[in-house]
C-alpha atoms as a PDB file:
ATOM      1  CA  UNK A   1      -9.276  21.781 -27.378  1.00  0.00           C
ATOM      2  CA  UNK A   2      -5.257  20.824 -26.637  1.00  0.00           C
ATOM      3  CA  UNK A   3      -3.783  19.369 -24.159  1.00  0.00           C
ATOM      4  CA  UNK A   4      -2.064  22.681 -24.049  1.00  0.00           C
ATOM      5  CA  UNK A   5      -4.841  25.013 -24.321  1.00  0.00           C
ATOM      6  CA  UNK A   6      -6.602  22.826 -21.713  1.00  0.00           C
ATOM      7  CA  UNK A   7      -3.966  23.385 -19.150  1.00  0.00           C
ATOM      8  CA  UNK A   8      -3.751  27.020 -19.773  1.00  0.00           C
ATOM      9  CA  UNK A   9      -7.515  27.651 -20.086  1.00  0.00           C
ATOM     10  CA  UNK A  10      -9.226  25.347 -16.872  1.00  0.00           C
ATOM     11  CA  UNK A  11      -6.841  22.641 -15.683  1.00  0.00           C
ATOM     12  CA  UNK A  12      -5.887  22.521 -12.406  1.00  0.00           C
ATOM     13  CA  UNK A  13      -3.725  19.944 -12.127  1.00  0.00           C
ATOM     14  CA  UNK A  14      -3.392  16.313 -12.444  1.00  0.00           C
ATOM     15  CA  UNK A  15      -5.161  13.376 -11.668  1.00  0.00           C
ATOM     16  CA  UNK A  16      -2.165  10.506 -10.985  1.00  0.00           C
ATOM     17  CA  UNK A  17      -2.463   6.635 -10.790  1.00  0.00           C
ATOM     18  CA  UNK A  18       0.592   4.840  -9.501  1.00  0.00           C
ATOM     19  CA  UNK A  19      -0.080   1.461 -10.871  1.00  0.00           C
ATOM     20  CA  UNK A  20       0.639  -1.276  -8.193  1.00  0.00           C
ATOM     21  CA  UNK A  21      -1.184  -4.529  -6.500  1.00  0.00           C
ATOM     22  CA  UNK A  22      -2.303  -5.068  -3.246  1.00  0.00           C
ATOM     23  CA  UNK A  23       0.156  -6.585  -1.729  1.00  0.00           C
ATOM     24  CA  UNK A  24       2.691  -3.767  -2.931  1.00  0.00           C
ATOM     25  CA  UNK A  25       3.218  -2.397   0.492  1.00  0.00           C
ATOM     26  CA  UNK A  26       6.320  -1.073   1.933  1.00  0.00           C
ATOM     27  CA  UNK A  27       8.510  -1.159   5.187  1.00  0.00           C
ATOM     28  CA  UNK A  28       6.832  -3.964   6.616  1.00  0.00           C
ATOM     29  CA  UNK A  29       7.741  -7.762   7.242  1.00  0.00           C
ATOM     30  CA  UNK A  30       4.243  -8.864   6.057  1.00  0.00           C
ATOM     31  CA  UNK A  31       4.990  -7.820   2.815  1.00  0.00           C
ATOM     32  CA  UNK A  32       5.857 -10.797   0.607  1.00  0.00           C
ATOM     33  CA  UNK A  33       9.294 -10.634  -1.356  1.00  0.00           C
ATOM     34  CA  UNK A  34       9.445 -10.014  -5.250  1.00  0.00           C
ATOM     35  CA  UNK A  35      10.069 -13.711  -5.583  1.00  0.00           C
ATOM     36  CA  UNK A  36       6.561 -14.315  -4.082  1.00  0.00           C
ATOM     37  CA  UNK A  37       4.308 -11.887  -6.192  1.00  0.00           C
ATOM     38  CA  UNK A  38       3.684 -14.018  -8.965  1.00  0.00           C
ATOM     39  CA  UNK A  39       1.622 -16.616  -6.779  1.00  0.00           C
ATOM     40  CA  UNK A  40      -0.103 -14.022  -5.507  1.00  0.00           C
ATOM     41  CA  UNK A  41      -3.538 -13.355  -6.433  1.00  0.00           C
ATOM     42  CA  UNK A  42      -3.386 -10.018  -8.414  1.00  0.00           C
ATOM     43  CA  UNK A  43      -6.667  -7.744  -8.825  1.00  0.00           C
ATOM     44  CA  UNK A  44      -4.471  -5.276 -10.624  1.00  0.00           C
ATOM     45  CA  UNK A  45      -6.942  -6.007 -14.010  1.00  0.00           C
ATOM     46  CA  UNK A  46     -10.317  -4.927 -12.856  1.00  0.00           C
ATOM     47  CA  UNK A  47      -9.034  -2.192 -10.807  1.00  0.00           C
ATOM     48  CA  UNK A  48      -7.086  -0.141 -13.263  1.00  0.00           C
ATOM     49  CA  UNK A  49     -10.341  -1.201 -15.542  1.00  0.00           C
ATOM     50  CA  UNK A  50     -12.560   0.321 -13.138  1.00  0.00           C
ATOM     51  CA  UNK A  51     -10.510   3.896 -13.070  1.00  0.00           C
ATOM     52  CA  UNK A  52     -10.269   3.636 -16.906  1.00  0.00           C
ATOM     53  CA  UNK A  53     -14.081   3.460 -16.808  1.00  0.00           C
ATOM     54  CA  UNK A  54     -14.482   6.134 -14.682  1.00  0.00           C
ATOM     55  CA  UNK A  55     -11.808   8.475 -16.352  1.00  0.00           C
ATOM     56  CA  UNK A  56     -13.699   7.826 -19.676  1.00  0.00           C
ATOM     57  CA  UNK A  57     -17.229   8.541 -18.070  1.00  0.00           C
ATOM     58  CA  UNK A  58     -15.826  12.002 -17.148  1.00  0.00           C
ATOM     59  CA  UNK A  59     -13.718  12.554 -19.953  1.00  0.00           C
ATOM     60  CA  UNK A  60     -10.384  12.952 -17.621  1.00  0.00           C
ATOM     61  CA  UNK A  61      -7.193  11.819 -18.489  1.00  0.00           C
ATOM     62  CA  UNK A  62      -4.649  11.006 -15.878  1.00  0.00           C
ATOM     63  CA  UNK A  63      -0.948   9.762 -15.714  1.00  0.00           C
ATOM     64  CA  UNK A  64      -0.220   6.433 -15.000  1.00  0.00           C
ATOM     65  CA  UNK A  65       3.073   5.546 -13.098  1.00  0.00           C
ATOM     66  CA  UNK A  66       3.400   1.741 -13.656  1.00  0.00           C
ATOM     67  CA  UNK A  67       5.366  -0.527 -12.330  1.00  0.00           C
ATOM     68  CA  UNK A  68       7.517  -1.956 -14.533  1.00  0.00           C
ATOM     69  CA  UNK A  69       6.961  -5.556 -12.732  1.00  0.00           C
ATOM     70  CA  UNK A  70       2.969  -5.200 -13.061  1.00  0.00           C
ATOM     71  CA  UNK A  71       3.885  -3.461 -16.577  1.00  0.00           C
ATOM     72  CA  UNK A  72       5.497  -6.746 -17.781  1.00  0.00           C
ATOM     73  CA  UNK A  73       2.683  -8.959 -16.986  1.00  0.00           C
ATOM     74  CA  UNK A  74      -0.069  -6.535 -17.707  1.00  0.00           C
ATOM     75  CA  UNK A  75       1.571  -5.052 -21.158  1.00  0.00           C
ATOM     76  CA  UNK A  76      -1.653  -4.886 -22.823  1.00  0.00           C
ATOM     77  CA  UNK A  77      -3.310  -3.303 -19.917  1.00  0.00           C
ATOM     78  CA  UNK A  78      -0.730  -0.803 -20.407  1.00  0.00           C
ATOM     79  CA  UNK A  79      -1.550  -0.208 -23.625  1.00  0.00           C
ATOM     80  CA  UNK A  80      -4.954   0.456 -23.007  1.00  0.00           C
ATOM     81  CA  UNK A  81      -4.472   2.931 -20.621  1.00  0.00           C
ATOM     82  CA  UNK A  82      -2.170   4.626 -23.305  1.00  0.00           C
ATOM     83  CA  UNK A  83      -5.017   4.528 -26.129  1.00  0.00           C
ATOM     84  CA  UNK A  84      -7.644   5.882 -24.142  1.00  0.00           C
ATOM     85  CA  UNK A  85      -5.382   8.723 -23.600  1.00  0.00           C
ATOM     86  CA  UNK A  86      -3.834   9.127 -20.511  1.00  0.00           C
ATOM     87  CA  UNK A  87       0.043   9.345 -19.935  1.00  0.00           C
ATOM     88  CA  UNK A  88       2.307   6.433 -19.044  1.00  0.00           C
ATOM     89  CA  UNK A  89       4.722   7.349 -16.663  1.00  0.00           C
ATOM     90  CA  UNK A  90       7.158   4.914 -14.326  1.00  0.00           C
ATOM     91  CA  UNK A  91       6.971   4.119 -10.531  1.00  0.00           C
ATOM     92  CA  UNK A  92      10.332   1.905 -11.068  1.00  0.00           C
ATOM     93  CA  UNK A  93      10.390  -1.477 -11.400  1.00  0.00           C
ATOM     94  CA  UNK A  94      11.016  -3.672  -8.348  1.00  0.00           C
ATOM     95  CA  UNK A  95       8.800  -1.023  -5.594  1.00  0.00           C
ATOM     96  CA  UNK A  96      12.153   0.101  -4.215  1.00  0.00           C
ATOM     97  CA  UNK A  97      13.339   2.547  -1.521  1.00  0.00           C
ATOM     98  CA  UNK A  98      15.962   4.528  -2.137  1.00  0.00           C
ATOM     99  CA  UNK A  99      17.260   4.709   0.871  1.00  0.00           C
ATOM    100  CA  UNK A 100      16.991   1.147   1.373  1.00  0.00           C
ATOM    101  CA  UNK A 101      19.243  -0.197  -1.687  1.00  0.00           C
ATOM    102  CA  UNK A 102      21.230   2.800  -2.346  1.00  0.00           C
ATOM    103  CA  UNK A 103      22.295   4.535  -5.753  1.00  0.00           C
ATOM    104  CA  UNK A 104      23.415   1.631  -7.580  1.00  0.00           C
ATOM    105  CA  UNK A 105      20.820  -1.011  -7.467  1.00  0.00           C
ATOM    106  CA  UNK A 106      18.208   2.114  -7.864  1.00  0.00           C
ATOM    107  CA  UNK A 107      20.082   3.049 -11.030  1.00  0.00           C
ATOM    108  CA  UNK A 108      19.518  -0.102 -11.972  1.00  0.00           C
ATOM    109  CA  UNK A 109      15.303  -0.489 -11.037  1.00  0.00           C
ATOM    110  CA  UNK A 110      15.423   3.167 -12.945  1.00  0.00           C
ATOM    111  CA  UNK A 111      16.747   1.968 -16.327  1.00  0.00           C
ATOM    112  CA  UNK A 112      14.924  -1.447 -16.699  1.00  0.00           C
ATOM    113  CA  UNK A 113      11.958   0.122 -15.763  1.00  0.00           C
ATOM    114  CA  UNK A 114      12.416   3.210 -17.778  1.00  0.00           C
ATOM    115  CA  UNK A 115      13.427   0.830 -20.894  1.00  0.00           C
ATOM    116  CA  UNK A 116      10.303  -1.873 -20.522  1.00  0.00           C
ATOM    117  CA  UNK A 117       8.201   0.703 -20.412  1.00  0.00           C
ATOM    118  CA  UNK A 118       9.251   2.533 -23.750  1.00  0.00           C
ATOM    119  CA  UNK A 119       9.108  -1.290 -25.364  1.00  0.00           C
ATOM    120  CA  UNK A 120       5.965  -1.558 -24.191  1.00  0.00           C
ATOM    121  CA  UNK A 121       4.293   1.932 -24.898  1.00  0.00           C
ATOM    122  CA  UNK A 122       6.829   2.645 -28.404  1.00  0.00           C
ATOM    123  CA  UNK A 123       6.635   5.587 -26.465  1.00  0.00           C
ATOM    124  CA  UNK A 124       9.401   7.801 -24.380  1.00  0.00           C
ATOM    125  CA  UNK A 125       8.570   7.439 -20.582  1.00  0.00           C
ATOM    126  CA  UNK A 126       8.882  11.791 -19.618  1.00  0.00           C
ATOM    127  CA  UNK A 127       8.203  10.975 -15.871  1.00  0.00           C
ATOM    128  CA  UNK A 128       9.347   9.130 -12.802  1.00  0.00           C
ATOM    129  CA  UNK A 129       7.339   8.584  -9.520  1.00  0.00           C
ATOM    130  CA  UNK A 130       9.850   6.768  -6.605  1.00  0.00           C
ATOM    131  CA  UNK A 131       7.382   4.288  -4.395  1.00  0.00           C
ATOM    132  CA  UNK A 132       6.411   5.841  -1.197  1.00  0.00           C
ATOM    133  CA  UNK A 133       7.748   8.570  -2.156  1.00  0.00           C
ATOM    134  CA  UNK A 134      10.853   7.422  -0.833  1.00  0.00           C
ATOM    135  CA  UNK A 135      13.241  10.000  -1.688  1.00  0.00           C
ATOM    136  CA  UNK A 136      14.524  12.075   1.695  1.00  0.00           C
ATOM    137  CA  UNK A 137      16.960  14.770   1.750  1.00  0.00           C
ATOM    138  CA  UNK A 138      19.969  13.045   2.329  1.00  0.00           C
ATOM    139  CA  UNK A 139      19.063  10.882  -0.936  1.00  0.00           C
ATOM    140  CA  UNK A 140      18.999  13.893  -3.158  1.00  0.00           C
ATOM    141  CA  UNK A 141      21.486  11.578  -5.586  1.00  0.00           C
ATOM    142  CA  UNK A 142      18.494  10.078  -6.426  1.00  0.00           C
ATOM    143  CA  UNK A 143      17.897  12.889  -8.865  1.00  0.00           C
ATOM    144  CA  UNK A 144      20.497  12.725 -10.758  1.00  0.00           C
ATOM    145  CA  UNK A 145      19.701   8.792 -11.336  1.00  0.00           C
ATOM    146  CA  UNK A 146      16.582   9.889 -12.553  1.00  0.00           C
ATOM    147  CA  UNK A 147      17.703  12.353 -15.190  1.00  0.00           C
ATOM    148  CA  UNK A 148      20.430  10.474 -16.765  1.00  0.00           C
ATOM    149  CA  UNK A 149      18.086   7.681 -17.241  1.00  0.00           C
ATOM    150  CA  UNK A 150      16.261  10.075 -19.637  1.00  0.00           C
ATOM    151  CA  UNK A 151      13.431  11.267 -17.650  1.00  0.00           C
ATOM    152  CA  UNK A 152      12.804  15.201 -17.653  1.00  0.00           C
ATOM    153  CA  UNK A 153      10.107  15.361 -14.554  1.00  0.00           C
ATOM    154  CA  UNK A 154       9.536  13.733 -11.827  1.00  0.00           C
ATOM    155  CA  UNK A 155       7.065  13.399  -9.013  1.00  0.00           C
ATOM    156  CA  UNK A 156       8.557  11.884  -5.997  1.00  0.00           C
ATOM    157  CA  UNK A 157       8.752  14.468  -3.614  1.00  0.00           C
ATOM    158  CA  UNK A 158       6.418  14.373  -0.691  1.00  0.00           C
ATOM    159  CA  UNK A 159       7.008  17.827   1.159  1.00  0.00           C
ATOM    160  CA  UNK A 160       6.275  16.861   4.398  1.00  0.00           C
ATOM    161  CA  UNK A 161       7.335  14.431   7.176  1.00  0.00           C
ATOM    162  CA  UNK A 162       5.802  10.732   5.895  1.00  0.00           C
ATOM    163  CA  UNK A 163       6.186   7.055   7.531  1.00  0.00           C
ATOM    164  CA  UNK A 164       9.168   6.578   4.520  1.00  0.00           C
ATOM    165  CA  UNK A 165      10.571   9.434   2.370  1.00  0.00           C
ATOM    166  CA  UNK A 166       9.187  12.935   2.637  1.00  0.00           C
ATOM    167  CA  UNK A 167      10.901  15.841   2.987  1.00  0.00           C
ATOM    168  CA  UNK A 168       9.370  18.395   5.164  1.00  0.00           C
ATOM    169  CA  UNK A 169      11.116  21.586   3.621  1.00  0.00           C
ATOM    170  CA  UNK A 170      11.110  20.710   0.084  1.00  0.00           C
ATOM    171  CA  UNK A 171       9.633  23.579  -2.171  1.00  0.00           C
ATOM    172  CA  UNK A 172       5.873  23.768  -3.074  1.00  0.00           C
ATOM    173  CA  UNK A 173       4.601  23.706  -6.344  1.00  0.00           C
ATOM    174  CA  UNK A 174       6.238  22.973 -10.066  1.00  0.00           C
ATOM    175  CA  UNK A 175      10.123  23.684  -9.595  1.00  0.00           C
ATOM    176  CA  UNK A 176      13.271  22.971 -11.014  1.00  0.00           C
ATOM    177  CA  UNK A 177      16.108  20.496  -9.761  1.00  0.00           C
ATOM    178  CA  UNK A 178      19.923  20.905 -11.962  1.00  0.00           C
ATOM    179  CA  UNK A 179      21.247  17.748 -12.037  1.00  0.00           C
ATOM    180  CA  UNK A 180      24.523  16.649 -13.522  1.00  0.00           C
ATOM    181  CA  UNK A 181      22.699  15.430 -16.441  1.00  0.00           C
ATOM    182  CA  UNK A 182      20.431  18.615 -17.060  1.00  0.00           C
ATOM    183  CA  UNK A 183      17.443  20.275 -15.326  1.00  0.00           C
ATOM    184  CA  UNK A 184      14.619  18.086 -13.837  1.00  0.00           C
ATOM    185  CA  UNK A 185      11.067  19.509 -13.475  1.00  0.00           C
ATOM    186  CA  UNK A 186      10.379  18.408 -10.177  1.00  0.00           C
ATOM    187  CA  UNK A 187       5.838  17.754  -9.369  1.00  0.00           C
ATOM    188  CA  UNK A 188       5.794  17.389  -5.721  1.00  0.00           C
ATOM    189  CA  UNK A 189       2.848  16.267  -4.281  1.00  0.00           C
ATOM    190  CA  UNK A 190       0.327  19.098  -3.224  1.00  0.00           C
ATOM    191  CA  UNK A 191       0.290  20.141   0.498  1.00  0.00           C
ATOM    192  CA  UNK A 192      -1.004  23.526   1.976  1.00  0.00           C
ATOM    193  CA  UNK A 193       0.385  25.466   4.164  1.00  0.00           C
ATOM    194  CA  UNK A 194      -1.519  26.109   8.119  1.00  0.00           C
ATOM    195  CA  UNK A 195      -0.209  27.465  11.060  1.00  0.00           C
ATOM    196  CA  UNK A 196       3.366  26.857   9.749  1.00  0.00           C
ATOM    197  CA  UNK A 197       2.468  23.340   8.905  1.00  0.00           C
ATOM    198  CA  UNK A 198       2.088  21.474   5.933  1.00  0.00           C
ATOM    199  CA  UNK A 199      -1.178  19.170   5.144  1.00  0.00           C
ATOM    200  CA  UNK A 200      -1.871  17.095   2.100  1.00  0.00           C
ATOM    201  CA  UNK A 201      -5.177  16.045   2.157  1.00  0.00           C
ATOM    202  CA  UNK A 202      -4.921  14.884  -2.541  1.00  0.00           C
ATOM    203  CA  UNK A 203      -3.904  11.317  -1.859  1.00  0.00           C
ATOM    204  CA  UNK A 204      -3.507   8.145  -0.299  1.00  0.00           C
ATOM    205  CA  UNK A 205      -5.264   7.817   3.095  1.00  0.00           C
ATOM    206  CA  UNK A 206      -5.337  11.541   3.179  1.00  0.00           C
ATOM    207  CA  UNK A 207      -7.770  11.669   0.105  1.00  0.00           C
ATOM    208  CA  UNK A 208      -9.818   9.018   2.117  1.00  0.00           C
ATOM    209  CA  UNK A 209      -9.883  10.186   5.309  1.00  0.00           C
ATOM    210  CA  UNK A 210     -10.525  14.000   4.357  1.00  0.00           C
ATOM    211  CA  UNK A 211     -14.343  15.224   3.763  1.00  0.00           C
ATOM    212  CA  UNK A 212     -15.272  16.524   0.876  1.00  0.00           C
ATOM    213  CA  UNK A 213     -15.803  20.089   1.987  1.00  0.00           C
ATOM    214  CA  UNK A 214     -12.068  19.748   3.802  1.00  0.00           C
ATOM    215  CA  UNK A 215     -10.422  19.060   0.465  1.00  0.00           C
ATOM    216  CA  UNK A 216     -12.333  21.624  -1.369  1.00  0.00           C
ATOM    217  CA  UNK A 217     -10.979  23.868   1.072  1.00  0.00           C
ATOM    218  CA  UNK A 218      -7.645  22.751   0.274  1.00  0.00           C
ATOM    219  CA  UNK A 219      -7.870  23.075  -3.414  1.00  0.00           C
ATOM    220  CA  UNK A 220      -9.247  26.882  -3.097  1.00  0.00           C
ATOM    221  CA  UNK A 221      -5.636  27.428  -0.686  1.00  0.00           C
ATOM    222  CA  UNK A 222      -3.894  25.748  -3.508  1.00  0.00           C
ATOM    223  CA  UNK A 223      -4.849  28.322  -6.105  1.00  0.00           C
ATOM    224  CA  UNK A 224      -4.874  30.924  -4.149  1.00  0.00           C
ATOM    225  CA  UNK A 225      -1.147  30.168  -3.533  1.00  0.00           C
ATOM    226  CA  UNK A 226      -0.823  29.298  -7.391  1.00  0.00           C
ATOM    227  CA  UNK A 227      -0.395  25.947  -6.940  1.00  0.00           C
ATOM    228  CA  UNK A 228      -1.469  22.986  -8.877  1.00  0.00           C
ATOM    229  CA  UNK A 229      -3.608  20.081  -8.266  1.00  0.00           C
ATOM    230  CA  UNK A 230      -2.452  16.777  -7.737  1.00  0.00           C
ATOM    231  CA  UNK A 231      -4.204  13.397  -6.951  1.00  0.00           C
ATOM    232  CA  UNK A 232      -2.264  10.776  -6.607  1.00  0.00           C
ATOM    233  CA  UNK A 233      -4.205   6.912  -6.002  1.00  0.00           C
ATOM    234  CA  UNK A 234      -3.129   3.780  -6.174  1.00  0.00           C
ATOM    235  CA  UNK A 235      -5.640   0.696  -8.201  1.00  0.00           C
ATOM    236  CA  UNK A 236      -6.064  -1.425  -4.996  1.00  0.00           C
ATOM    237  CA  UNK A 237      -8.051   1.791  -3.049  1.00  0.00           C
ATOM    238  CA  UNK A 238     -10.884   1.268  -5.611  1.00  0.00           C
ATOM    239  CA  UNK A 239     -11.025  -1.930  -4.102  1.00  0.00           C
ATOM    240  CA  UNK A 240     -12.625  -1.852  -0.645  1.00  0.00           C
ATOM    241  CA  UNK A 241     -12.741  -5.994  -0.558  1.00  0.00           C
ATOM    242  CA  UNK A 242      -8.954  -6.934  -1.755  1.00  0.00           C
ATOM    243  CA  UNK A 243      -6.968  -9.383   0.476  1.00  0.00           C
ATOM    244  CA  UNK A 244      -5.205  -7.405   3.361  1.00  0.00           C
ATOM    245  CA  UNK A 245      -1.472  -8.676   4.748  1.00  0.00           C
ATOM    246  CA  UNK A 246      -1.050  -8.885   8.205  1.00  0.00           C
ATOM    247  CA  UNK A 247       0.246  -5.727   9.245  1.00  0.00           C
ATOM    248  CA  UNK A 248       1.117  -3.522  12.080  1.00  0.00           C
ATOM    249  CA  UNK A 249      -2.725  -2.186  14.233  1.00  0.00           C
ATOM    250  CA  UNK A 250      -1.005   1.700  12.488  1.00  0.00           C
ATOM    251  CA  UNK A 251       0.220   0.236   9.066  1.00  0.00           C
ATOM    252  CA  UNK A 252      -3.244  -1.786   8.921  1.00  0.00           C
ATOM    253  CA  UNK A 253      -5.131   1.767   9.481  1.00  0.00           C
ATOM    254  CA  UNK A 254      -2.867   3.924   7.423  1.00  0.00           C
ATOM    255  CA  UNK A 255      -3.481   1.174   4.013  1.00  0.00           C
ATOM    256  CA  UNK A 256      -6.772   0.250   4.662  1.00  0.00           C
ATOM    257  CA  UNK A 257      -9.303   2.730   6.290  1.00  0.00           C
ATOM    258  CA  UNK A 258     -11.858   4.208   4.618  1.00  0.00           C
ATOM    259  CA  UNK A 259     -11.431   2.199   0.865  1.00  0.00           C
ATOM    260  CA  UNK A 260     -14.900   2.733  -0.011  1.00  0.00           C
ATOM    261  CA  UNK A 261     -14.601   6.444  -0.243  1.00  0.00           C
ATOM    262  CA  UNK A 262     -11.619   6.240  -2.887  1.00  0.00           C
ATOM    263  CA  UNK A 263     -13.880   5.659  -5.676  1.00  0.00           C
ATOM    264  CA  UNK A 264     -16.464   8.512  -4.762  1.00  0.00           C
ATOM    265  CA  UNK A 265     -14.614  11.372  -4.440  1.00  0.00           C
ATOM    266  CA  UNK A 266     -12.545  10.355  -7.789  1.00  0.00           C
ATOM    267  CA  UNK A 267     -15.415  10.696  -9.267  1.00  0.00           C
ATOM    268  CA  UNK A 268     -16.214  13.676  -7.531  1.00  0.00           C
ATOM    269  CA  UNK A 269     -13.371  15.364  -8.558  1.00  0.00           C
ATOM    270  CA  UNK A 270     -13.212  14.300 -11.715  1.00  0.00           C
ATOM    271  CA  UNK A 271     -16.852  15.900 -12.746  1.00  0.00           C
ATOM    272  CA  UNK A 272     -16.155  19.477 -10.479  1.00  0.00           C
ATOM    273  CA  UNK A 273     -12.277  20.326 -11.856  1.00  0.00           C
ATOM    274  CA  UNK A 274     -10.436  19.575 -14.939  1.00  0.00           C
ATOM    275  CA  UNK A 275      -7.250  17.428 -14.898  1.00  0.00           C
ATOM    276  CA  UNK A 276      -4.709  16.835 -17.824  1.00  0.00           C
ATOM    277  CA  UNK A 277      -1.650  14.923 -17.836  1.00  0.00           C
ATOM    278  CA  UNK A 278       1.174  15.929 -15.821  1.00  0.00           C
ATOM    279  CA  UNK A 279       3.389  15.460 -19.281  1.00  0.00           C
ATOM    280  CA  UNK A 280       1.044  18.724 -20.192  1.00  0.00           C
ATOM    281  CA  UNK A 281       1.672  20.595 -16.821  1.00  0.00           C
ATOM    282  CA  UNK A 282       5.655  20.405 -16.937  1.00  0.00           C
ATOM    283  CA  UNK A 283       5.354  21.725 -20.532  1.00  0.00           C
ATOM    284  CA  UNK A 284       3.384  24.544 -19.108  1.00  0.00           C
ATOM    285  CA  UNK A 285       5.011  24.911 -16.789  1.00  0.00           C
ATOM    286  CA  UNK A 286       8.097  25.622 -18.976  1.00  0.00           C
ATOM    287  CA  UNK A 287       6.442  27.536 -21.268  1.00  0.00           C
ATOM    288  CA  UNK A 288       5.548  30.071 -18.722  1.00  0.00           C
ATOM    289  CA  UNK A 289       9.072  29.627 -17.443  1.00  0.00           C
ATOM    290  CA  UNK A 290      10.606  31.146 -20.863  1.00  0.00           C
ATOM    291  CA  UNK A 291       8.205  33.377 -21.563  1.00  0.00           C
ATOM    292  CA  UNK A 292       9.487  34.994 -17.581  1.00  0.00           C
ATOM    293  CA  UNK A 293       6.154  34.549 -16.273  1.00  0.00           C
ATOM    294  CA  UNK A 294       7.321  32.523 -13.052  1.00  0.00           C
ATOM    295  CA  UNK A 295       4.093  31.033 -12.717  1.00  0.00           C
ATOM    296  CA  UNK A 296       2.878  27.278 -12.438  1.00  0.00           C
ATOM    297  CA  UNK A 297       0.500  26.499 -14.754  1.00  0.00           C
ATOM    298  CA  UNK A 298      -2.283  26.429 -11.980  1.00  0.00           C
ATOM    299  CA  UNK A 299      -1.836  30.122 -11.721  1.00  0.00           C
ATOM    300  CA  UNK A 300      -2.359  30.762 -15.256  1.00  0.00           C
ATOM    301  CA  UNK A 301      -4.862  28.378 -15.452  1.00  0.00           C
ATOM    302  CA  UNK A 302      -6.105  28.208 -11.981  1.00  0.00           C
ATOM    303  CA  UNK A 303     -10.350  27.425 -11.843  1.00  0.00           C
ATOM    304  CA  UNK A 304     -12.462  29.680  -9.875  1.00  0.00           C
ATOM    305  CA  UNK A 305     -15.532  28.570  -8.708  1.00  0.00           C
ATOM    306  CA  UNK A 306     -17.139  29.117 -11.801  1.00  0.00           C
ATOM    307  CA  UNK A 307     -14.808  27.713 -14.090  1.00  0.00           C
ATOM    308  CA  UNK A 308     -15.558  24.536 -12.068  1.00  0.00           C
ATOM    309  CA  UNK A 309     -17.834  21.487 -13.486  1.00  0.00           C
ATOM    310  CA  UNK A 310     -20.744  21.073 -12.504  1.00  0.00           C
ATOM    311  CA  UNK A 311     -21.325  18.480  -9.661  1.00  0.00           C
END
């Protein structure tokens, strides 16, 4: 079956990676500066080898957002990831906010990254992922960085309030951003509506905090609103027993509680739903899009409980 007929017959979303080490945390003194990272000890190796593992045990494949500093020092990693299948995708290159360096030196993290990548891969890089999801309203320029550099999706939008970035009204589900250089298929992250209020409960210490029978919960309101799936992890959550930096009592909760779920409920996942790339769900997307359906491709493709896998 193709990627394309996969999407359109039982995917329900995507299963995303952004592709960082440990000590890639944001908004906090504790975190060492990029001139520091290479004598730190990395674990970046055996954790994306671990997920590969488990994506190939379950037959998934994922997107990878790299970034481009891990990318250059890991090139053949990267290039495993890309033979076994899965997407590569960029998360930038220097783990920058936005908001923090403003449009110029982020035009600048876009492009190298965007361009290493493509040397790396021999591949063009379709997607963009900001880190942390650090793209608020008032930095919608950041868009239009993102497009001329050549990508035609990205995935940075976090609709809801967050610690850095999110933007509580943004749109749910597949949509489409005009930018001065062209459209931009925008893949927020998933979030359901309660009471008014928005919850993710796909990623992050949301994915590892939520039960099981919470998320599957979730994923039913997701489809039922037409919705797609999408996980988003990072390699050092598979890793329960990676250094920590001495942060904040809250930061120290929010990046490290719960760890030894993360790899569980992948896997979980990974056997009861189908995932493909998230290359495949903006071209669905698009195709559904010219042929006037309006629909995501989780709508025409949304999973019932008995197109499910089997547990």
């Amino acid at each position: 079956m193709t990627g394309a007929e996969l999407t359109q017959s039982r995917a329900a979303g995507c299963i995303s990676i952004d592709v960082e080490d440990w000590f890639h945390i944001l908004d906090s003194p504790a975190v060492p500066p990029m001139d520091a990272w290479a004598s730190m000890e990395s674990r970046l190796q055996r954790n994306v080898e671990r997920l590969l593992t488990l994506l190939a045990e379950t037959d998934t494949r994922a997107t990878f957002f790299w970034l481009g500093w891990a990318a250059e020092r890991h090139a053949e990693l990267v290039r495993r990831c890309q033979a076994a299948g899965h997407e590569i995708a960029s998360h930038g290159y220097g783990h920058v906010l936005a908001y923090e360096v403003g449009s110029d030196a982020f035009r600048q993290d876009v492009h190298r990254a965007k361009a290493l990548l493509e040397d790396v891969t021999g591949q063009q890089v379709r997607g963009f992922r900001a880190a942390g999801f650090g793209i608020r309203d008032r930095e919608a320029w950041a868009f239009d960085v993102i497009r001329e550099a050549g990508h035609d999706y990205d995935s940075s939008i976090f609709p809801g309030p967050r610690g850095h970035g999110g933007m509580a009204s943004a749109r749910l589900g597949l949509h489409v951003i005009e930018t001065a250089s062209g459209p931009l298929v925008e893949c927020p992250m998933s979030a359901v509506e309660v009471l008014g209020r928005r919850l993710s409960l796909f990623g992050g210490g949301y994915l590892r905090l939520a039960p099981r029978r919470l998320i599957r919960w979730g994923i039913k309101r997701l489809h039922a609103s037409g919705h797609p799936l999408i996980i988003y992890a990072h390699p050092r959550e598979t890793d329960p027993d990676h250094p920590r930096l001495p942060l904040s009592l809250k930061r120290r909760f929010k990046s490290y509680v719960n760890l030894k779920s993360t790899m569980p409920k992948l896997d979980w996942l990974c056997r009861r739903y189908a995932f493909c790339t998230m290359s495949e769900l903006v071209d669905a997307f698009r195709a559904s899009a010219d042929h006037g359906t309006n629909r995501s491709p989780a709508a025409t493709g949304k999973q019932t409980d008995s197109q499910e896998r089997e547990e």
